[in-house]
N, C-alpha and C. Protein backbone atom coordinates (compact mmCIF):
# COMPACT_ATOMS: atom_id res chain seq x y z
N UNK A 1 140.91 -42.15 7.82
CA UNK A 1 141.06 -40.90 8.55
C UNK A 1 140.48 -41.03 9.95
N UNK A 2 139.10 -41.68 10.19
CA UNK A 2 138.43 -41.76 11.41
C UNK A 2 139.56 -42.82 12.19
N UNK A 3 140.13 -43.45 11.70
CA UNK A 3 141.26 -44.50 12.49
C UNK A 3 142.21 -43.99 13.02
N UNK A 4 142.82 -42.68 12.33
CA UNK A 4 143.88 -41.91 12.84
C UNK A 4 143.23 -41.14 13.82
N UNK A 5 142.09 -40.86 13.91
CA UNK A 5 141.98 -39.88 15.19
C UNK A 5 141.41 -40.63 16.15
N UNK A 6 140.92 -42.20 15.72
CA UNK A 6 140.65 -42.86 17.52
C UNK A 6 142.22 -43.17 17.77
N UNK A 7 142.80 -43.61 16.95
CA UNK A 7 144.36 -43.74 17.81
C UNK A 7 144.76 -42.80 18.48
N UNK A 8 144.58 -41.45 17.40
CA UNK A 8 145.18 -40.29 17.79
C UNK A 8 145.07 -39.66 19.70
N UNK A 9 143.12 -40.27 19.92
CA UNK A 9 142.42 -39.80 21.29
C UNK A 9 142.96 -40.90 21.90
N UNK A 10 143.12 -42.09 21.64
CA UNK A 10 143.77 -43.37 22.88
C UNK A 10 145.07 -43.04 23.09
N UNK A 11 145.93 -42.26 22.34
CA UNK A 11 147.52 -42.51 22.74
C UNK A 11 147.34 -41.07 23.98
N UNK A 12 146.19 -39.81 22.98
CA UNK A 12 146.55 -39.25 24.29
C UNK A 12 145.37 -39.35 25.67
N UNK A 13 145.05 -40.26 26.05
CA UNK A 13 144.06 -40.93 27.52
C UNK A 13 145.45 -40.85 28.11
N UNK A 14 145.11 -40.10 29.51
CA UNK A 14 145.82 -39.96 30.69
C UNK A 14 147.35 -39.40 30.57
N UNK A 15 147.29 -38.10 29.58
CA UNK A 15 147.77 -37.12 29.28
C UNK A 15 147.62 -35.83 29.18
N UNK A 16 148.67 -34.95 29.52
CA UNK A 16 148.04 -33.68 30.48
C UNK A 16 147.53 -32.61 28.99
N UNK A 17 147.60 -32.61 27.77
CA UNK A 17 147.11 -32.55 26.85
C UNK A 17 147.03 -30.99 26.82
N UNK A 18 146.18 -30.12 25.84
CA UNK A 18 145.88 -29.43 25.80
C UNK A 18 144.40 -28.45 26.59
N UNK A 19 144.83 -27.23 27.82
CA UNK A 19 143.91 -27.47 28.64
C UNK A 19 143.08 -25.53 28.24
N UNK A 20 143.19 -25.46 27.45
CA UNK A 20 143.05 -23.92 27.11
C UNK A 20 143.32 -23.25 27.88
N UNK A 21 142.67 -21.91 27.60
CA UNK A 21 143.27 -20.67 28.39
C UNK A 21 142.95 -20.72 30.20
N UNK A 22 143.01 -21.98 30.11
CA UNK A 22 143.11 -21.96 31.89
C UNK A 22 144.46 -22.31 31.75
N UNK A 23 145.12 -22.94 31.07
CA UNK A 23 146.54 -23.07 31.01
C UNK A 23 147.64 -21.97 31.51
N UNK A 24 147.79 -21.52 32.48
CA UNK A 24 148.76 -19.89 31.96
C UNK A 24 149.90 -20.35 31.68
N UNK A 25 150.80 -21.13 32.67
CA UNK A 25 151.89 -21.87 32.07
C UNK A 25 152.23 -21.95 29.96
N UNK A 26 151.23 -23.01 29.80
CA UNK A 26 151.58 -22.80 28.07
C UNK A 26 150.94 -21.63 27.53
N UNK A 27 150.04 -20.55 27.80
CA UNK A 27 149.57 -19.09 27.55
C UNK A 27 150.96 -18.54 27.56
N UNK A 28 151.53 -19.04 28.80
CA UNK A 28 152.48 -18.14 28.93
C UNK A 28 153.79 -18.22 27.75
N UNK A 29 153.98 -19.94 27.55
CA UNK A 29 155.22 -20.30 26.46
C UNK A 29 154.83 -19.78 25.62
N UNK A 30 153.71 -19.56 25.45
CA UNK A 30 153.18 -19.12 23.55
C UNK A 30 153.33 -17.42 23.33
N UNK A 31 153.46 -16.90 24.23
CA UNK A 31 153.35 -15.38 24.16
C UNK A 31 155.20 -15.31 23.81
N UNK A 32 155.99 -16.36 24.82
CA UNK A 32 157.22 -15.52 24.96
C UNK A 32 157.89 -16.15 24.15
N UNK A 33 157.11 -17.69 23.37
CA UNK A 33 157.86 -18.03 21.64
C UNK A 33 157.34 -16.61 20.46
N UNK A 34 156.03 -16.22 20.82
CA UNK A 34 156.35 -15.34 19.78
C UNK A 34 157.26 -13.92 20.09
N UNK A 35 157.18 -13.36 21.08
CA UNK A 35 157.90 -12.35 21.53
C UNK A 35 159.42 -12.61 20.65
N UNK A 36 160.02 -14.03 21.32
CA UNK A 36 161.33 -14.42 20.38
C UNK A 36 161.18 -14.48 19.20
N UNK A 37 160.00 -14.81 18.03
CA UNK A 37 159.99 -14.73 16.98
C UNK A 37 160.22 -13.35 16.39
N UNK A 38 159.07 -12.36 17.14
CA UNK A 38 159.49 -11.12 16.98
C UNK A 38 160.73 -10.22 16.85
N UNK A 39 161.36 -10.83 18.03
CA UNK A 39 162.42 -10.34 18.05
C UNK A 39 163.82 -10.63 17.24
N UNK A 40 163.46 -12.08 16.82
CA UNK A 40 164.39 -13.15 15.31
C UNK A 40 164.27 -12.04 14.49
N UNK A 41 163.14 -11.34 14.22
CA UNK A 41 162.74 -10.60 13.04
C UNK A 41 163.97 -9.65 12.76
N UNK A 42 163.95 -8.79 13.71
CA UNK A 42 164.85 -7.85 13.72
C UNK A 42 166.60 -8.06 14.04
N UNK A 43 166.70 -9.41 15.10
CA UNK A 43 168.24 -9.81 15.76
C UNK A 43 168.32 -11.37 14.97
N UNK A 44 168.59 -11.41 13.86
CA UNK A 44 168.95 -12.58 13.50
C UNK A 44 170.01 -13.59 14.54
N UNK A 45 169.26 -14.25 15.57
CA UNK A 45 170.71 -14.71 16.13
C UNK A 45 170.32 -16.26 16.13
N UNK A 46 171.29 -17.09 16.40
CA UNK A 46 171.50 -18.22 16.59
C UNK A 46 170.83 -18.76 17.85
N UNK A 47 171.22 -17.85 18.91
CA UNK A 47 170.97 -18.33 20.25
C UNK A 47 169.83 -18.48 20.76
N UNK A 48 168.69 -16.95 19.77
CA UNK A 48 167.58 -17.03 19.85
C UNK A 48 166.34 -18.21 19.49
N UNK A 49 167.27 -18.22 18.04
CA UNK A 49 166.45 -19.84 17.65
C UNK A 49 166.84 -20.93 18.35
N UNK A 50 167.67 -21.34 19.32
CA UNK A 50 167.87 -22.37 20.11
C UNK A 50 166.56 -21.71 21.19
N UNK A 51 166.42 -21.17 21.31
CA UNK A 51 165.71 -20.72 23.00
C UNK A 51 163.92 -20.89 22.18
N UNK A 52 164.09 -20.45 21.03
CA UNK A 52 162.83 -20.92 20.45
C UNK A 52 162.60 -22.29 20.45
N UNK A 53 163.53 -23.02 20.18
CA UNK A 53 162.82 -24.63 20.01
C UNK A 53 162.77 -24.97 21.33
N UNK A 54 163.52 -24.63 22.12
CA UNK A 54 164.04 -24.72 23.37
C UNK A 54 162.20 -24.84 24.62
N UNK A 55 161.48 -23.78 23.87
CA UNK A 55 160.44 -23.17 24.29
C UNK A 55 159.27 -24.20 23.88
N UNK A 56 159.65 -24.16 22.21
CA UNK A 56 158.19 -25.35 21.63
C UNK A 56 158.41 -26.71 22.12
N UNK A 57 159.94 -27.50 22.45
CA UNK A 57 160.23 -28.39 22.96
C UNK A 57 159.38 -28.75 23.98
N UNK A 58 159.72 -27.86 25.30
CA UNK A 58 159.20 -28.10 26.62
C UNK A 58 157.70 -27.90 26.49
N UNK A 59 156.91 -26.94 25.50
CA UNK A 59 155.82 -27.33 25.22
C UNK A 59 155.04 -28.37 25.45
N UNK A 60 155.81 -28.85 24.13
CA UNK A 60 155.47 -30.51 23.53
C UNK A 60 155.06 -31.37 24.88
N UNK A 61 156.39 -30.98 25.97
CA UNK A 61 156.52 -31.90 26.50
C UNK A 61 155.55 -32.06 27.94
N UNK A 62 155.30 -30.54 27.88
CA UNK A 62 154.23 -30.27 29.13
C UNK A 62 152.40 -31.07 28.37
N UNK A 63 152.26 -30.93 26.80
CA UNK A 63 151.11 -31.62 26.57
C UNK A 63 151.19 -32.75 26.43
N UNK A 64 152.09 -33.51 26.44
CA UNK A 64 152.58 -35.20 26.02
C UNK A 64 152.68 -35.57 27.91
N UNK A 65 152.79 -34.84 28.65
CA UNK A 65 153.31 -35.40 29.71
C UNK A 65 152.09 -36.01 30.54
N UNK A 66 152.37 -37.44 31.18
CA UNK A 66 151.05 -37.97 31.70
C UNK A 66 151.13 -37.69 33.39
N UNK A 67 152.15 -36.82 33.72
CA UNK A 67 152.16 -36.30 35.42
C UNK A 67 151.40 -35.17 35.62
N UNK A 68 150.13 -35.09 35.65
CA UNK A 68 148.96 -34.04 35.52
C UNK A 68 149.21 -33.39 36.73
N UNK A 69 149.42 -33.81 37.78
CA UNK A 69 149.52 -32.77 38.73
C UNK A 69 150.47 -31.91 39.00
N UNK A 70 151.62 -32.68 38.50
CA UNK A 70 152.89 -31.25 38.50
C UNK A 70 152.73 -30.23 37.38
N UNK A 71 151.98 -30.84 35.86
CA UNK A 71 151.71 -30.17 35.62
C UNK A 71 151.08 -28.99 35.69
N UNK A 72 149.80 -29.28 36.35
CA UNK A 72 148.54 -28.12 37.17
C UNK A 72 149.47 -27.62 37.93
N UNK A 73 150.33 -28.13 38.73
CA UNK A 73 150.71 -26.72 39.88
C UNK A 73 151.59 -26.07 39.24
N UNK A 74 152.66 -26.61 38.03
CA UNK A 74 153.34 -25.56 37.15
C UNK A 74 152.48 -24.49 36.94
N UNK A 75 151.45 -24.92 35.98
CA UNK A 75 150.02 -23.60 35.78
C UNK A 75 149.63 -22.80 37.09
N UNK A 76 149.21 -23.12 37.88
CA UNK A 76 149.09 -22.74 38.88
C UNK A 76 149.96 -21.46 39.57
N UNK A 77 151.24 -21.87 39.77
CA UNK A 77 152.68 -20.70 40.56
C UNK A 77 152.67 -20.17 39.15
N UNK A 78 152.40 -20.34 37.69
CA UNK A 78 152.71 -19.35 36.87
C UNK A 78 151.09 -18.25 36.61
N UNK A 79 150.31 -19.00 37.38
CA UNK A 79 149.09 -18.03 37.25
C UNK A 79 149.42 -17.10 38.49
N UNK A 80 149.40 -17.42 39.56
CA UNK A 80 149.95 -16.77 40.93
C UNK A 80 150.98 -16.01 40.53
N UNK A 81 152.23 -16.07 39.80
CA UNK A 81 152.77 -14.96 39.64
C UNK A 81 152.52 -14.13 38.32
N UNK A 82 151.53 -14.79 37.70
CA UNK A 82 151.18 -13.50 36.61
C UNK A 82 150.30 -12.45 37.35
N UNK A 83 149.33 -12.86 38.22
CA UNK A 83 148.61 -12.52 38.64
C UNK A 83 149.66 -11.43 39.41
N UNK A 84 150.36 -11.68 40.09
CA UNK A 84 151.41 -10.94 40.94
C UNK A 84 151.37 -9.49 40.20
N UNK A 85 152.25 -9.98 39.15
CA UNK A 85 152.69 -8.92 38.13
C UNK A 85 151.89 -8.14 37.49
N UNK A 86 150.65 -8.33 37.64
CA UNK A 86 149.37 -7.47 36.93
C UNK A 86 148.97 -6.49 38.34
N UNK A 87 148.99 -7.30 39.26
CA UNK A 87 148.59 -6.21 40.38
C UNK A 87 149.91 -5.08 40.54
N UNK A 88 151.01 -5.90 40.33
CA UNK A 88 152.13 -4.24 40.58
C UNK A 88 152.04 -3.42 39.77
N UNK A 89 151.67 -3.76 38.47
CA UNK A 89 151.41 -2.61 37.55
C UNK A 89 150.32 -2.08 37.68
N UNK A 90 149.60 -2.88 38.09
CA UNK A 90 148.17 -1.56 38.67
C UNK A 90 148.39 -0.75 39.67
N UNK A 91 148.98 -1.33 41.18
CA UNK A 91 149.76 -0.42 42.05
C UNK A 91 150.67 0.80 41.18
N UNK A 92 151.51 0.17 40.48
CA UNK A 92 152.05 1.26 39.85
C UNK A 92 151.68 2.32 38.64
N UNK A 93 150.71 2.09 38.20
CA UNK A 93 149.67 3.24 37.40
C UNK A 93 149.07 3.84 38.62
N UNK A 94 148.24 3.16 39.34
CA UNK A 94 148.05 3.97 40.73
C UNK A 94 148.63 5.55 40.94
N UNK A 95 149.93 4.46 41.67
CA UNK A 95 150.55 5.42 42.39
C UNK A 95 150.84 6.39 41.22
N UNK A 96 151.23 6.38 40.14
CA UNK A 96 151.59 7.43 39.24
C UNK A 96 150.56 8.44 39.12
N UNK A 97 149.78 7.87 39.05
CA UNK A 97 147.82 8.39 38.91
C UNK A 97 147.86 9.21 40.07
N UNK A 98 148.10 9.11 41.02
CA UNK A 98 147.97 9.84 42.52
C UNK A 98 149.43 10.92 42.34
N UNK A 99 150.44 10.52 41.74
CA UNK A 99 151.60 11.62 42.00
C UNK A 99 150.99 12.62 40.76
N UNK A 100 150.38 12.13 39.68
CA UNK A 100 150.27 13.35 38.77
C UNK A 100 149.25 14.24 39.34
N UNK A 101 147.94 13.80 40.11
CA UNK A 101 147.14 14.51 40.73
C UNK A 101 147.48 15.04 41.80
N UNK A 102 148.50 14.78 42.66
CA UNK A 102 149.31 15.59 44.04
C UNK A 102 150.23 17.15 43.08
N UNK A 103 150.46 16.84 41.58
CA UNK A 103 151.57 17.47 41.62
C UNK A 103 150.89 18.43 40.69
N UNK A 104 149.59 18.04 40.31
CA UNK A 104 148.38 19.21 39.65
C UNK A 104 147.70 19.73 41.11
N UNK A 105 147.96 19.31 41.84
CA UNK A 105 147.29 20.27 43.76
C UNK A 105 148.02 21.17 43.82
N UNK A 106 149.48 20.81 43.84
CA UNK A 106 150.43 21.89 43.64
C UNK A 106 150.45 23.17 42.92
N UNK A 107 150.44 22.66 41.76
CA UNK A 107 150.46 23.75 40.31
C UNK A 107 149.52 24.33 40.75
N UNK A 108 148.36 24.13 41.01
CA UNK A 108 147.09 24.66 41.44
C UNK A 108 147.45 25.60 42.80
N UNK A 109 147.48 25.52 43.69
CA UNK A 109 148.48 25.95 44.91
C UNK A 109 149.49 27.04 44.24
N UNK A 110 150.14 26.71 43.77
CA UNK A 110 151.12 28.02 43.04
C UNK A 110 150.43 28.53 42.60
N UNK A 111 149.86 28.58 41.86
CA UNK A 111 149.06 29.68 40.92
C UNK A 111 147.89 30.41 41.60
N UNK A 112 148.09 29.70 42.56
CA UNK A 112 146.97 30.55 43.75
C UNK A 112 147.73 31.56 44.29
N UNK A 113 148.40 31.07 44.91
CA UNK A 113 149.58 32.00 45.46
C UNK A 113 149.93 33.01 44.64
N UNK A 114 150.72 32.50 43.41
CA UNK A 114 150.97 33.92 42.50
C UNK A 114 149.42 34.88 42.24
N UNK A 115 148.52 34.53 42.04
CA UNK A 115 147.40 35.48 42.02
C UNK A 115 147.05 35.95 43.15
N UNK A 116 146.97 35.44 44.58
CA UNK A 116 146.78 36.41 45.14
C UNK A 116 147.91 37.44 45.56
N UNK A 117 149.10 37.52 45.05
CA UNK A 117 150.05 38.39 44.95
C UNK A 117 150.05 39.25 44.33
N UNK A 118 149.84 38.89 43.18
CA UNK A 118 149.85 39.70 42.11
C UNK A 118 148.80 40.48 42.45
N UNK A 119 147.11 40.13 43.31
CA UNK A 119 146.18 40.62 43.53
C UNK A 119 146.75 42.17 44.56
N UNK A 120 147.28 41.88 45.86
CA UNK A 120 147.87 41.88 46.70
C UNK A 120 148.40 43.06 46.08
N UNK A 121 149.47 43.15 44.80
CA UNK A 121 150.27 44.10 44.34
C UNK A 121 149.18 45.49 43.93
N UNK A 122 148.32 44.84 43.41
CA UNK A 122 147.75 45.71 42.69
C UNK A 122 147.01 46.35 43.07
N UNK A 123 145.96 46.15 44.87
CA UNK A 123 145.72 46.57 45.89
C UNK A 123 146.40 47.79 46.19
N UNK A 124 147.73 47.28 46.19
CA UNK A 124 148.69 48.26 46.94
C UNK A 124 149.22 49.68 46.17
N UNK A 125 148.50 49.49 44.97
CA UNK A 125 149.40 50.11 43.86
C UNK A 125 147.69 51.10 43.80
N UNK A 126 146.98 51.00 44.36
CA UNK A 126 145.03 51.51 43.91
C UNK A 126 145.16 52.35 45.16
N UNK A 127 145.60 51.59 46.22
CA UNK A 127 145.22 52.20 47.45
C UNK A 127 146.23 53.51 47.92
N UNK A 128 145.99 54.78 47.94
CA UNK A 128 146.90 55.95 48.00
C UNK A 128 147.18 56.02 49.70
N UNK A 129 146.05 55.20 50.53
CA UNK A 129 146.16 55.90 51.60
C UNK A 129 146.86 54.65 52.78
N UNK A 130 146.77 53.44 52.78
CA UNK A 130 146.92 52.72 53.09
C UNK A 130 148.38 51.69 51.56
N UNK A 131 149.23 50.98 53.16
CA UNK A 131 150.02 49.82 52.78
C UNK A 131 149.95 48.46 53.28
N UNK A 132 150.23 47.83 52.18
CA UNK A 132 149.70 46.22 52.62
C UNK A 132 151.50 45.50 53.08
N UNK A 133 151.31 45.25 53.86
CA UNK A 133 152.84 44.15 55.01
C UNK A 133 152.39 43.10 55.20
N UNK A 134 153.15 42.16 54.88
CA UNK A 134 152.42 40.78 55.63
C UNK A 134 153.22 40.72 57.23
N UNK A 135 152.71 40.10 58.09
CA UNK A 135 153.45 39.69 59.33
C UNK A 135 154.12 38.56 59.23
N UNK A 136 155.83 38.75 59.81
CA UNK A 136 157.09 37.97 59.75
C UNK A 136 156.41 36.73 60.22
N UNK A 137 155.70 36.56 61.32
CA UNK A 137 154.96 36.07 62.51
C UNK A 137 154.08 34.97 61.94
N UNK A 138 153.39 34.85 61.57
CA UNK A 138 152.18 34.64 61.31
C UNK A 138 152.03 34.52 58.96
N UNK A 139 152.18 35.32 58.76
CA UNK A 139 152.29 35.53 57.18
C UNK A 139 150.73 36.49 56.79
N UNK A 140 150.20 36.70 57.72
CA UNK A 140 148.52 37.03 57.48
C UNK A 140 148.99 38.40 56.44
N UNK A 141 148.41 39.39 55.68
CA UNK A 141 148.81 40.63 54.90
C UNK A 141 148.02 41.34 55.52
N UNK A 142 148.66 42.41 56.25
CA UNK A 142 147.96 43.81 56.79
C UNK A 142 147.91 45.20 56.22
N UNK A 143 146.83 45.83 56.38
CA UNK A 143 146.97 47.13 55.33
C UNK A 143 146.76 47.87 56.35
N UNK A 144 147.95 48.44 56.28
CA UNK A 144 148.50 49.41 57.47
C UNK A 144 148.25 50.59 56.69
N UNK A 145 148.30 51.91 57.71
CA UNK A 145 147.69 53.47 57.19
C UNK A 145 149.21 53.92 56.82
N UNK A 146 149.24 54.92 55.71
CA UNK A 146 150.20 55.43 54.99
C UNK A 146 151.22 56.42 55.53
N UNK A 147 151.95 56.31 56.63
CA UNK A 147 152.49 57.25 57.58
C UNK A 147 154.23 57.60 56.73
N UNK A 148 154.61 58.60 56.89
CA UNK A 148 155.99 58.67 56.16
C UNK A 148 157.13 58.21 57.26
N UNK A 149 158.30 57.81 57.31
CA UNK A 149 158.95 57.08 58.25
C UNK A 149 158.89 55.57 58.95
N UNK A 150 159.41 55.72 60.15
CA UNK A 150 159.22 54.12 60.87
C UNK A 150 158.06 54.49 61.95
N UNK A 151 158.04 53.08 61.49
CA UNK A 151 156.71 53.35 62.49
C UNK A 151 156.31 51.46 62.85
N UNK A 152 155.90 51.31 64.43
CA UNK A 152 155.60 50.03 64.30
C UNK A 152 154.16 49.17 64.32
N UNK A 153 153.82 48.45 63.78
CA UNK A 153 152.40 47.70 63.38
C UNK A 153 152.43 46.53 64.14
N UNK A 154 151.35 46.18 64.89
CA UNK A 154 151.26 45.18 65.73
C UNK A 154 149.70 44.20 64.90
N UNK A 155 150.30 42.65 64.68
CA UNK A 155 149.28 42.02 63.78
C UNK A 155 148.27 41.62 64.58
N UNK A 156 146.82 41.43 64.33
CA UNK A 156 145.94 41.56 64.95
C UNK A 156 145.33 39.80 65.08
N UNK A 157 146.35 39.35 64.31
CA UNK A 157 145.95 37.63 64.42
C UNK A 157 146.83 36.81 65.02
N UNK A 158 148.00 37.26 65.08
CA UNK A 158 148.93 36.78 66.37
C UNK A 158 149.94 37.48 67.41
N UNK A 159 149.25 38.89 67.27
CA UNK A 159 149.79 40.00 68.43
C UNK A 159 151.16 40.73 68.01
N UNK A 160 152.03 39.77 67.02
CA UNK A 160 153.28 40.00 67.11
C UNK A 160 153.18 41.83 66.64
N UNK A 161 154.43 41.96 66.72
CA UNK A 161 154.67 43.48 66.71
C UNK A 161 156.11 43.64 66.30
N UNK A 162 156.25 44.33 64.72
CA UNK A 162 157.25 44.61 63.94
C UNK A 162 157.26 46.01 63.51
N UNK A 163 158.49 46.53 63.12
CA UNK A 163 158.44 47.79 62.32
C UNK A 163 158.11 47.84 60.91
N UNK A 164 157.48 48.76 61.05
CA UNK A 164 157.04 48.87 59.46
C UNK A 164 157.80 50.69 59.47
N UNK A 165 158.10 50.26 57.64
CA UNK A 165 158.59 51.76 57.36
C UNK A 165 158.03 52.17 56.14
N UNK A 166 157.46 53.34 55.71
CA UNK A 166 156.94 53.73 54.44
C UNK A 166 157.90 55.14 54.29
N UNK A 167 158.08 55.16 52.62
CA UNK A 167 159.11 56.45 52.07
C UNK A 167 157.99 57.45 51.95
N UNK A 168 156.60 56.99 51.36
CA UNK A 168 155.92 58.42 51.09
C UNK A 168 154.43 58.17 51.76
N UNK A 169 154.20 59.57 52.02
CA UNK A 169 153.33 59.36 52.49
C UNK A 169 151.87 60.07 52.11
């Protein structure tokens, strides 16, 4: 047994061998042979099990292979673009992260708005002697005195000057 494994370590001297999880390259074959296994599970196909051996093949052939440096830079452009692909999905949780909180500013914003309207209404509905107008101008809400007819109101935060009309007075 001890004979088979000094052969075993001399055949592989100056072979790119097994380099662990600094490997991403074969990290990477091993995730997307099982992904295909996974997926055998459910799509019995032919084509799939070709692309499987297809996968453990080139394996084989990346740890048997004694050209270490093309190997490493294979690892290498496949770490650089995993790496790629982990940062866009963080950009893109991000940005999602930032549109759900822009679009809760909003909701928040509306519901401001509708309450002070609704506030606004109910002002108007207490107060016998006075009416609330907002200005065309400007949007500010003025509580103008309760006169019957037309009559015109000039806003006191940007001068403008509109008619206002009340039915009762």
């Amino acid at each position: 047994m001890n004979d088979f494994h000094s052969r075993f370590l001399r055949f592989m001297e100056g072979r790119y061998g097994l380099r662990g999880l600094r490997d991403f390259m074969q990290i990477t074959l091993y995730v997307v042979y099982f992904l295909l296994a996974v997926l055998r599970i459910f799509v019995p196909s032919p084509v799939i099990f070709v692309i499987q051996w297809l996968v453990i093949g080139y394996s084989l052939f990346r740890i048997l292979s004694k050209n270490i440096p093309a190997r490493e830079n294979e690892s290498r452009i496949m770490g650089i673009w995993l790496f790629k692909m982990r940062d866009a999905l963080r950009f893109r949780r991000a940005d999602l992260e930032d549109r759900k909180r822009k679009r809760a500013i909003r909701r928040a914003e509306r519901e401001e708005r509708k309450r002070k309207r609704t506030l606004r209404r109910q002002k108007s509905r207490q107060d016998k002697t006075h009416i609330f107008r907002d200005c065309p101008a400007c949007g500010a809400t003025l509580r103008l005195p309760r006169r019957k007819g037309k009559h015109e109101a000039r806003c006191p935060r940007c001068g403008h000057t509109f008619a206002v009309r009340c039915f009762k007075a």
